[in-house]
N, C-alpha and C. Protein backbone atom coordinates (compact mmCIF):
# COMPACT_ATOMS: atom_id res chain seq x y z
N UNK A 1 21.45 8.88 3.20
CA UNK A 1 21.45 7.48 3.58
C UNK A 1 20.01 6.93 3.62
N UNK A 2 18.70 7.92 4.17
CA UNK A 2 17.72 7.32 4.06
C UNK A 2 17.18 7.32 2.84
N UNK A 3 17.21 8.14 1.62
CA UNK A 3 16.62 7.97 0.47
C UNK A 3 17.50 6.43 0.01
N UNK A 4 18.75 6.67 -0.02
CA UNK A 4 19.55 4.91 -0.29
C UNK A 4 18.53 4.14 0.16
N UNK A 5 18.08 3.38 1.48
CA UNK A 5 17.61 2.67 2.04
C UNK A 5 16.62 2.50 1.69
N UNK A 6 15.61 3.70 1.25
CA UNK A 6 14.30 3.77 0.91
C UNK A 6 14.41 3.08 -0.40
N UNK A 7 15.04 3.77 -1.33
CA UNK A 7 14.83 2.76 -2.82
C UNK A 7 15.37 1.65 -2.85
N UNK A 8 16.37 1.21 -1.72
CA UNK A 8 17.00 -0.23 -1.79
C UNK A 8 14.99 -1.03 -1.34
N UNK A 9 14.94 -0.90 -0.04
CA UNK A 9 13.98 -1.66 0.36
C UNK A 9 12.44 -1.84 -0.98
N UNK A 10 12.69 -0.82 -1.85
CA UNK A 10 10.85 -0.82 -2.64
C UNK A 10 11.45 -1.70 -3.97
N UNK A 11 12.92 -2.52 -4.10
CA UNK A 11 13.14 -3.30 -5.33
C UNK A 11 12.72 -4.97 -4.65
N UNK A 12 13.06 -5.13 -3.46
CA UNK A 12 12.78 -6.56 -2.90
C UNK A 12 10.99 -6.29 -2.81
N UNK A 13 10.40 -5.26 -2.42
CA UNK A 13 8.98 -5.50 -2.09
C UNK A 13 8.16 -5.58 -3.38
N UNK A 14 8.86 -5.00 -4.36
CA UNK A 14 8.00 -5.38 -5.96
C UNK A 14 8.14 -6.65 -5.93
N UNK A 15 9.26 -7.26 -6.00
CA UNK A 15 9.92 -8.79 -6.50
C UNK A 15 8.18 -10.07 -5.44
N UNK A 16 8.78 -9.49 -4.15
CA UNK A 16 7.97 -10.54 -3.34
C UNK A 16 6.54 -10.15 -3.31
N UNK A 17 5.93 -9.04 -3.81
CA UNK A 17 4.69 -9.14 -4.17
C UNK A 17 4.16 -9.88 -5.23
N UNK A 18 5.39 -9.32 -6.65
CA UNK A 18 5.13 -10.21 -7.39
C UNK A 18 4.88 -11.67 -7.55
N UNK A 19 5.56 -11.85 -6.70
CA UNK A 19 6.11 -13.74 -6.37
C UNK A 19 4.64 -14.65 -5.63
N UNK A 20 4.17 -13.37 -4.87
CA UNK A 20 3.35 -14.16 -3.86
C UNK A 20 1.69 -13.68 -4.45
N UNK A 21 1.94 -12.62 -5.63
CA UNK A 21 0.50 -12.51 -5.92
C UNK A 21 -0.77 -13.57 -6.19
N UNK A 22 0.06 -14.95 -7.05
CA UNK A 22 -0.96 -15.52 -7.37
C UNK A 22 -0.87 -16.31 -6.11
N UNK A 23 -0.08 -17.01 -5.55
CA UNK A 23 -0.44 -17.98 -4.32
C UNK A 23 -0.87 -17.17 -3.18
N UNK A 24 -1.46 -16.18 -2.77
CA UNK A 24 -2.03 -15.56 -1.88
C UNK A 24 -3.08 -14.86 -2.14
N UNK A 25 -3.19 -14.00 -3.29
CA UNK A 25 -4.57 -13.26 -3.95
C UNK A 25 -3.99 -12.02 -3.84
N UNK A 26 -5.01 -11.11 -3.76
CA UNK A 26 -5.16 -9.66 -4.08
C UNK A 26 -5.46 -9.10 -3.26
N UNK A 27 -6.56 -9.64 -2.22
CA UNK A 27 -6.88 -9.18 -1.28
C UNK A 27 -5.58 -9.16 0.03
N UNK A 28 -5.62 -10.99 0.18
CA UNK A 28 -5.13 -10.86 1.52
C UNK A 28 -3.34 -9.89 1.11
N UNK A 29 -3.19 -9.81 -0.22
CA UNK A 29 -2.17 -9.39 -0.42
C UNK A 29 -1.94 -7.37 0.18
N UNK A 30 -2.88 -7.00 -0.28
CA UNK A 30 -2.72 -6.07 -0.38
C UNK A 30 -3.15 -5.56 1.36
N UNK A 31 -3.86 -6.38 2.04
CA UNK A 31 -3.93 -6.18 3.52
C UNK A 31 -3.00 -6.29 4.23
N UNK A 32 -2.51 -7.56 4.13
CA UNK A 32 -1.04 -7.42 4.47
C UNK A 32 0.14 -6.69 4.25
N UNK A 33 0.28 -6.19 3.15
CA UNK A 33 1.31 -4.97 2.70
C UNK A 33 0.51 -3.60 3.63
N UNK A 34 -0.77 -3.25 3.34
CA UNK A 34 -0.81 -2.67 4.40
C UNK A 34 -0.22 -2.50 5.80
N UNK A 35 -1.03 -3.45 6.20
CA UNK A 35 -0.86 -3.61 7.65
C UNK A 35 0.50 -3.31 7.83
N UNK A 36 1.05 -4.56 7.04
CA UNK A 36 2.60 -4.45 7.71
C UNK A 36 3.43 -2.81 7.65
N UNK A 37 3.17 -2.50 7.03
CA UNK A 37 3.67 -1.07 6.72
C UNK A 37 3.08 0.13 7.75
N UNK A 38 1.48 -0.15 8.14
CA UNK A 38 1.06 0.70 9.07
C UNK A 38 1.60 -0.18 10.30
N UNK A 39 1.81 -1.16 10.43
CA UNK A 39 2.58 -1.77 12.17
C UNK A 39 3.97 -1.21 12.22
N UNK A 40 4.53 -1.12 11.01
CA UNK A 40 6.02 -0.65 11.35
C UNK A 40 5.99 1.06 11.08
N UNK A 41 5.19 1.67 10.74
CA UNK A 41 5.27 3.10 11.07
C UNK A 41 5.04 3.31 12.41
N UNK A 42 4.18 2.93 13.12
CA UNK A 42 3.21 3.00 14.08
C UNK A 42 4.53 2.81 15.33
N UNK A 43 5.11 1.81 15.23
CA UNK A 43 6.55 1.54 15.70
C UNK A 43 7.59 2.62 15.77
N UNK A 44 7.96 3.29 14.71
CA UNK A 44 8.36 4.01 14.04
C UNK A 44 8.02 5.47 14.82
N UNK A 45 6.54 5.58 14.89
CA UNK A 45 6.31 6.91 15.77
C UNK A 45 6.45 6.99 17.51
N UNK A 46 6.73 5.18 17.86
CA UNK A 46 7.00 5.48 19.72
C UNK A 46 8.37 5.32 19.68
N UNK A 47 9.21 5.70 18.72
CA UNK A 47 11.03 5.43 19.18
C UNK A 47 11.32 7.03 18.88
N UNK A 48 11.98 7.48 20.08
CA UNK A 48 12.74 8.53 20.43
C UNK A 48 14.21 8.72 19.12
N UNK A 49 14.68 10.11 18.66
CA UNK A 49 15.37 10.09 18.05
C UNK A 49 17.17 10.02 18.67
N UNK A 50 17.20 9.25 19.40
CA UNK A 50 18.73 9.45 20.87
C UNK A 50 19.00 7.89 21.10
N UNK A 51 20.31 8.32 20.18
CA UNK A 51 20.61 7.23 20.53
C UNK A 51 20.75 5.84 19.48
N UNK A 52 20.30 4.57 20.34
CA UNK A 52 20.12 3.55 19.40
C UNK A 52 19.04 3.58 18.80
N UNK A 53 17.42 4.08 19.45
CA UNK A 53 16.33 4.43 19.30
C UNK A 53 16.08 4.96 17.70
N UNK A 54 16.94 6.13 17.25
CA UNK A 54 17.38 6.47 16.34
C UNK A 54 17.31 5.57 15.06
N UNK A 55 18.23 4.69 14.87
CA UNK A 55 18.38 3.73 14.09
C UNK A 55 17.30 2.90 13.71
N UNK A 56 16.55 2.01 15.49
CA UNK A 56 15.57 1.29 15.51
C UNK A 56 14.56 2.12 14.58
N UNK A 57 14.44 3.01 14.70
CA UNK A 57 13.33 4.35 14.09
C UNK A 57 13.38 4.11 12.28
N UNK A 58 15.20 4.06 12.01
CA UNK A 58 15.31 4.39 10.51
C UNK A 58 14.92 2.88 10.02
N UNK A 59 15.21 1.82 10.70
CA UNK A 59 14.42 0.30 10.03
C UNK A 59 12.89 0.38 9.95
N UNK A 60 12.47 0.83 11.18
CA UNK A 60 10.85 0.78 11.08
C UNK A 60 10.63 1.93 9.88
N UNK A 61 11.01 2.91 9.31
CA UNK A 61 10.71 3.68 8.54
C UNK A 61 11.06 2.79 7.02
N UNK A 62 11.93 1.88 6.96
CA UNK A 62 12.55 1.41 5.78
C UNK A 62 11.75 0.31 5.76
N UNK A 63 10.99 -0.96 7.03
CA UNK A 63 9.95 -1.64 6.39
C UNK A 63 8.44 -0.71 6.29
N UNK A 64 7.93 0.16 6.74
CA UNK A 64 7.03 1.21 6.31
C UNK A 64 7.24 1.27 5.21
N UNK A 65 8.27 1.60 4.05
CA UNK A 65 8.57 1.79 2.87
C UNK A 65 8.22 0.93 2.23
N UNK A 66 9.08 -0.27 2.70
CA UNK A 66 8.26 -1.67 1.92
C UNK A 66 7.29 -2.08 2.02
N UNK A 67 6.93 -2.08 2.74
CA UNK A 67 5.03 -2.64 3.03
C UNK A 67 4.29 -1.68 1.86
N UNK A 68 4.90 -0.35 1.89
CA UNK A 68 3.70 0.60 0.76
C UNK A 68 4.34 0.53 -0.39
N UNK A 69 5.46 -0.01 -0.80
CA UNK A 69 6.16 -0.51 -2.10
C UNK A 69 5.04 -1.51 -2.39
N UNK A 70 5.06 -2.47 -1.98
CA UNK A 70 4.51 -3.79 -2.20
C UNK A 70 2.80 -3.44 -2.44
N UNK A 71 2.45 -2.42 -1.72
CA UNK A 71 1.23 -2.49 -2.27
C UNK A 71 0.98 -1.25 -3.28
N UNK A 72 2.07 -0.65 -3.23
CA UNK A 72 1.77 0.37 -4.54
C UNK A 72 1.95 -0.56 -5.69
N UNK A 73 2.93 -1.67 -5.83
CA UNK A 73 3.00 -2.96 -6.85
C UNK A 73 1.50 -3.26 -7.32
N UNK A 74 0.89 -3.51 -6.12
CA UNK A 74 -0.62 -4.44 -6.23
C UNK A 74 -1.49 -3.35 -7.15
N UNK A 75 -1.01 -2.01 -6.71
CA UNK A 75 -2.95 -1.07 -6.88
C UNK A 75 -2.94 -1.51 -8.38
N UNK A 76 -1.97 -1.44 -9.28
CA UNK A 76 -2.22 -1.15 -10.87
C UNK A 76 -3.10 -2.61 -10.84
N UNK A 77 -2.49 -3.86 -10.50
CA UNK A 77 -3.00 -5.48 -11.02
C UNK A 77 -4.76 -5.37 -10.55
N UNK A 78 -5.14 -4.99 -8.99
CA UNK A 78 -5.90 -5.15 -8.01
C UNK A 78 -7.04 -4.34 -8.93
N UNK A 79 -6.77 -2.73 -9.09
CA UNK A 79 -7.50 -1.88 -9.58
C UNK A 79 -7.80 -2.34 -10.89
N UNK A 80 -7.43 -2.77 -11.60
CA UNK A 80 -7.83 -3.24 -12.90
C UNK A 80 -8.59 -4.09 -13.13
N UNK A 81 -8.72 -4.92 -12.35
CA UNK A 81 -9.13 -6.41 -11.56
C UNK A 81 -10.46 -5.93 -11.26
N UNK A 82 -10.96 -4.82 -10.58
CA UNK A 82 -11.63 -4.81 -9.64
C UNK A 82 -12.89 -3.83 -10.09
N UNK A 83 -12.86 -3.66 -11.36
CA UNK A 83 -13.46 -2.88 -12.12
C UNK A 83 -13.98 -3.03 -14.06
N UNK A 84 -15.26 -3.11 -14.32
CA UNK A 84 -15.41 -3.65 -15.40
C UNK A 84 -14.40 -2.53 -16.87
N UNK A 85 -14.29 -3.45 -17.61
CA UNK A 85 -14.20 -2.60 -18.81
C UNK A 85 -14.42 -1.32 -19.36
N UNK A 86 -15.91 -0.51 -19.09
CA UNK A 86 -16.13 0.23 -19.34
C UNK A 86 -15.41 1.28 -18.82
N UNK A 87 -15.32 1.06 -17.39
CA UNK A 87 -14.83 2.30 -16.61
C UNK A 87 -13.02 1.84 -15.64
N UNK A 88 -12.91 0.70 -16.48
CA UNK A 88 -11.30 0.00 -16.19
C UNK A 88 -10.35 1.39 -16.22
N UNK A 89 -10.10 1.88 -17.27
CA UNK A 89 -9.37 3.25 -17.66
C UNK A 89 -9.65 4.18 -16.52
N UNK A 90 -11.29 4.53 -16.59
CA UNK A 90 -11.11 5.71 -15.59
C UNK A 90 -10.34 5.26 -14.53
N UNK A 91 -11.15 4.19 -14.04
CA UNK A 91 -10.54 3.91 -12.57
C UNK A 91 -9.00 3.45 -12.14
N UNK A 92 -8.51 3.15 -13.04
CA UNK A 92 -7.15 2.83 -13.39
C UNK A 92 -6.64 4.23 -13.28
N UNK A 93 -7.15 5.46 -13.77
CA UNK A 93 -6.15 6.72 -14.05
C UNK A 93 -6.58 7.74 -12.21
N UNK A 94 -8.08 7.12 -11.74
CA UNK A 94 -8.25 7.52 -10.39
C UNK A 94 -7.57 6.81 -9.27
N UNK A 95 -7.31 5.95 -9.57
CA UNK A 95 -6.53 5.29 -8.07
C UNK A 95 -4.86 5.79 -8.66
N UNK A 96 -4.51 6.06 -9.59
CA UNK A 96 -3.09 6.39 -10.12
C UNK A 96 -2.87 7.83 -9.78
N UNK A 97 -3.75 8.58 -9.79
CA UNK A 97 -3.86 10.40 -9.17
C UNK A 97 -4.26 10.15 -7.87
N UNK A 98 -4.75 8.94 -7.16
CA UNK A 98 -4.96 9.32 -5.65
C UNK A 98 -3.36 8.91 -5.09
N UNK A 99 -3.16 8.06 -5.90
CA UNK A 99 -1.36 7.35 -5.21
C UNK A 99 -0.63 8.41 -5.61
N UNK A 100 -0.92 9.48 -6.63
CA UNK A 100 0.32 10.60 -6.62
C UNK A 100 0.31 11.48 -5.62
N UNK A 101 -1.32 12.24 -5.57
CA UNK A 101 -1.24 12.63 -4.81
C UNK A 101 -1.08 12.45 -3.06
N UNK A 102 -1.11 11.48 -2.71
CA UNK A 102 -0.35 10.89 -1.56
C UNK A 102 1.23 10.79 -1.54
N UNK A 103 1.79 10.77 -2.94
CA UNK A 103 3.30 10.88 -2.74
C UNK A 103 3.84 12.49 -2.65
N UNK A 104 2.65 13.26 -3.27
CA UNK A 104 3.06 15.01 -3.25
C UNK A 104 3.03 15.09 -1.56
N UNK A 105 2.20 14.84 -1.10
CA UNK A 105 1.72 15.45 0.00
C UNK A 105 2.57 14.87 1.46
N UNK A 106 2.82 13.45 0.97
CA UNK A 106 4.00 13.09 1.82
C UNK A 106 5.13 13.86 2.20
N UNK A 107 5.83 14.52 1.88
CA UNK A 107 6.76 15.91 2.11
C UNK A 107 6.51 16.16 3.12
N UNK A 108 4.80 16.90 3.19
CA UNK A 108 4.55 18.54 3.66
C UNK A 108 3.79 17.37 5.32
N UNK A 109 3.80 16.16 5.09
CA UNK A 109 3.74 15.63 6.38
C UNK A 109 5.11 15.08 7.15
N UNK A 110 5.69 15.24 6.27
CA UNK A 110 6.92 14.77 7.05
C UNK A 110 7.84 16.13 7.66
N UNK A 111 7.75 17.00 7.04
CA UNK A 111 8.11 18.50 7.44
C UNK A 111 7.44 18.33 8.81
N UNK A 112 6.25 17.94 9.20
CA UNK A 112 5.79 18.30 10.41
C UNK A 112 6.88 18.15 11.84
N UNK A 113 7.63 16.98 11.34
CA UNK A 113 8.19 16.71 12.31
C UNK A 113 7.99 15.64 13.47
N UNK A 114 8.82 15.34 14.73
CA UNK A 114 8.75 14.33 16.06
C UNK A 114 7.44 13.45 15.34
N UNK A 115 6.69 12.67 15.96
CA UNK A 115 6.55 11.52 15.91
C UNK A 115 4.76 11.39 14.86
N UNK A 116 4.57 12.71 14.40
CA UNK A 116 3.45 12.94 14.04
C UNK A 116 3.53 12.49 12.01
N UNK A 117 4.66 12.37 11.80
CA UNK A 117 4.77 11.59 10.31
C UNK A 117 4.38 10.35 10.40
N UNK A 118 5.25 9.76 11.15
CA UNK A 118 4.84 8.36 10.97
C UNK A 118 3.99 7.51 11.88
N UNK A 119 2.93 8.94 12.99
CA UNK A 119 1.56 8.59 13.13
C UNK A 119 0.69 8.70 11.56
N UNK A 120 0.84 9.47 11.26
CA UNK A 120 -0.12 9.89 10.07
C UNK A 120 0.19 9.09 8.94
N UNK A 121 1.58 8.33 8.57
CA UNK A 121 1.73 6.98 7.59
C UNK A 121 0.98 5.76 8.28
N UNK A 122 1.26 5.57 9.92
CA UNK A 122 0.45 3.99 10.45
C UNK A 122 -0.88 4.25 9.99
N UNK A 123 -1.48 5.74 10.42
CA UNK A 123 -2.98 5.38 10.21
C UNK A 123 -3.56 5.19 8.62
N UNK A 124 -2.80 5.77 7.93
CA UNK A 124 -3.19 5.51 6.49
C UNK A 124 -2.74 3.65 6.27
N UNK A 125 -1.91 3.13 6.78
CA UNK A 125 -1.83 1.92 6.20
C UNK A 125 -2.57 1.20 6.92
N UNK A 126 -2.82 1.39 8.32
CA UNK A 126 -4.18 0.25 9.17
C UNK A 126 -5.87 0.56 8.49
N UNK A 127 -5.66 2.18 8.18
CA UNK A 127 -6.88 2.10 7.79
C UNK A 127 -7.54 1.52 6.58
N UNK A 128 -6.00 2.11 5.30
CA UNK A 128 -6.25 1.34 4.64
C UNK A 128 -6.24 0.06 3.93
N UNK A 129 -5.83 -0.50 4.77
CA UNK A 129 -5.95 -2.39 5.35
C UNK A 129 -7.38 -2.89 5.96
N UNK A 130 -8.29 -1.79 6.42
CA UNK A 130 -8.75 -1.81 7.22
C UNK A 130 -10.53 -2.15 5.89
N UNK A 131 -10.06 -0.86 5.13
CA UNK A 131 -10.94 -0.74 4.12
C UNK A 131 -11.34 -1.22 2.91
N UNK A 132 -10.02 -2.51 2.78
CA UNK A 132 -9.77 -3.18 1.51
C UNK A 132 -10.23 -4.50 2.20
N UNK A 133 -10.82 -4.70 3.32
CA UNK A 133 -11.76 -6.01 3.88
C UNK A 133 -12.72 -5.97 3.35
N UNK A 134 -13.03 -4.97 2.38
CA UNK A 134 -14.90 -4.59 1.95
C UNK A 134 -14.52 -5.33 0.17
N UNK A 135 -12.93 -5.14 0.00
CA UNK A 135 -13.11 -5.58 -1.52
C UNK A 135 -13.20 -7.29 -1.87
N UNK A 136 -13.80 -7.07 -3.24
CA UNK A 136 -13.66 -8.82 -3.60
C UNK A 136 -12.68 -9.23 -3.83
N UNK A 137 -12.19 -10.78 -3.63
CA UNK A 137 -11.02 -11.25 -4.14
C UNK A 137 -10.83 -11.45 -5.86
N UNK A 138 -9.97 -11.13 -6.46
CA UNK A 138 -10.23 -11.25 -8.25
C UNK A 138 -9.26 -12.09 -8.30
N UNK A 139 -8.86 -12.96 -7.44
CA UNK A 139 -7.65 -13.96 -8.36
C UNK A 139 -8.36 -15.14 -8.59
N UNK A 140 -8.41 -15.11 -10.17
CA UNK A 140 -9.08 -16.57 -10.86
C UNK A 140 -10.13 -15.65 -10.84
N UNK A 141 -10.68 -14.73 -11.22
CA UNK A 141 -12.14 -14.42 -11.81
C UNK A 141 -12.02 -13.67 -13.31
N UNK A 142 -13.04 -13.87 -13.73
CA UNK A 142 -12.96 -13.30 -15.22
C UNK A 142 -13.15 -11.79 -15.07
N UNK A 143 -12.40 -11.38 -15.84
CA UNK A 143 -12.86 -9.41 -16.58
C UNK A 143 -14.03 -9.19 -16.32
N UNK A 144 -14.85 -8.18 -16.05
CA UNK A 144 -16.07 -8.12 -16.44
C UNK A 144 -15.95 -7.11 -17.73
N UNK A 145 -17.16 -7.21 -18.29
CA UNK A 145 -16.97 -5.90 -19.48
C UNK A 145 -18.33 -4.75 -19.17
N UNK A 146 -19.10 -5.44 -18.26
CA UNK A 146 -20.29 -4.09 -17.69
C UNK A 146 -20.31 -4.35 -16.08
N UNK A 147 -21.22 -3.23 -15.78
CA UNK A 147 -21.69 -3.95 -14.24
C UNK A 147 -22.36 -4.60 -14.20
N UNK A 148 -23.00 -4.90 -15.16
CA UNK A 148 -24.33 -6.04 -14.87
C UNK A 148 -23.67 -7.13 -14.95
N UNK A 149 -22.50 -7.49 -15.71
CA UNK A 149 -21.94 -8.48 -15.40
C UNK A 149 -21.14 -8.87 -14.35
N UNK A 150 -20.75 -7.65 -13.59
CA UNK A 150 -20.05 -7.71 -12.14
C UNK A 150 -20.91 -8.16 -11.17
N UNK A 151 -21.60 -7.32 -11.47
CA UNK A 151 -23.02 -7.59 -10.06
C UNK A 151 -23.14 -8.83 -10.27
N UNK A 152 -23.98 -9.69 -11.64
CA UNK A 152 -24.01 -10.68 -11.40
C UNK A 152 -22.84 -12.16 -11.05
N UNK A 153 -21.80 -11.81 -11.55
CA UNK A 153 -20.45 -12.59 -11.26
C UNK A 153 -19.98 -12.34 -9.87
N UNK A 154 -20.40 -11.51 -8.94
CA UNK A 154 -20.28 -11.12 -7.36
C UNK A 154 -21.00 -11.64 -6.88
N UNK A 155 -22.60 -12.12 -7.15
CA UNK A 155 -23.62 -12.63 -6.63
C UNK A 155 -23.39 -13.78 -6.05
């Protein structure tokens, strides 16, 4: 039932990222998919499994899902965006092996067990909400094709 839930919730969070990419940006987009995803894990890790608690637990785990749907949507547009030409590819194929390997390793944190999974999902999504305040906004900016042209188009 929770894998159901899980892939039901990551088809609406592509759609409404998509929808809201250009009227919101990249940035505040992808902070917000954060966040929201680290507020509802974080949720997620103070509800007891007894009970109604239970349930409350499996929603906060199913918008957790969506919040990191929505910004796994963003990394390909954002990362591409956010990096000149030359090294577009690499960095495109490094943020694509850091998001796998975060989906391998997801398992062997959730094996842990009681409330220490979905401590360890909030802090990855506050933090990394936290860390994408340092990036530039790229909606409406041109490609770059070097850094010298980044640097100076950032200036």
């Amino acid at each position: 039932m929770n894998v159901l839930l899980n892939a039901v919730a990551e088809m609406p969070a592509f759609t409404i990222t998509a929808v809201l990419l250009d009227r919101f940006g990249r940035k505040p987009l992808t902070i917000g998919t954060m966040w929201f995803s680290g507020f509802f894990c974080l949720m997620g890790s103070l509800m007891s499994n007894i009970g109604v608690w239970k349930v409350i637990k499996m929603v906060c785990g199913v918008l957790g899902i969506f919040g990191m749907a929505g910004t796994y949507n963003l990394l390909f547009i954002y990362t591409a965006e956010l990096f000149p030409t030359v090294v577009r590819n690499a960095a495109l194929g490094t943020a694509t092996q850091a998001a796998q390997m975060g989906a391998i390793l997801a398992p062997f944190v959730v094996v842990l067990g009681g409330w220490l999974p979905f401590g360890v999902f909030a802090a990855c999504g506050i933090l990394g909400g936290m860390f994408a305040f340092y990036l530039p906004e790229t909606l409406n900016m041109p490609l770059y094709d070097t850094f010298n042209g980044l640097e100076a188009g950032l200036a």
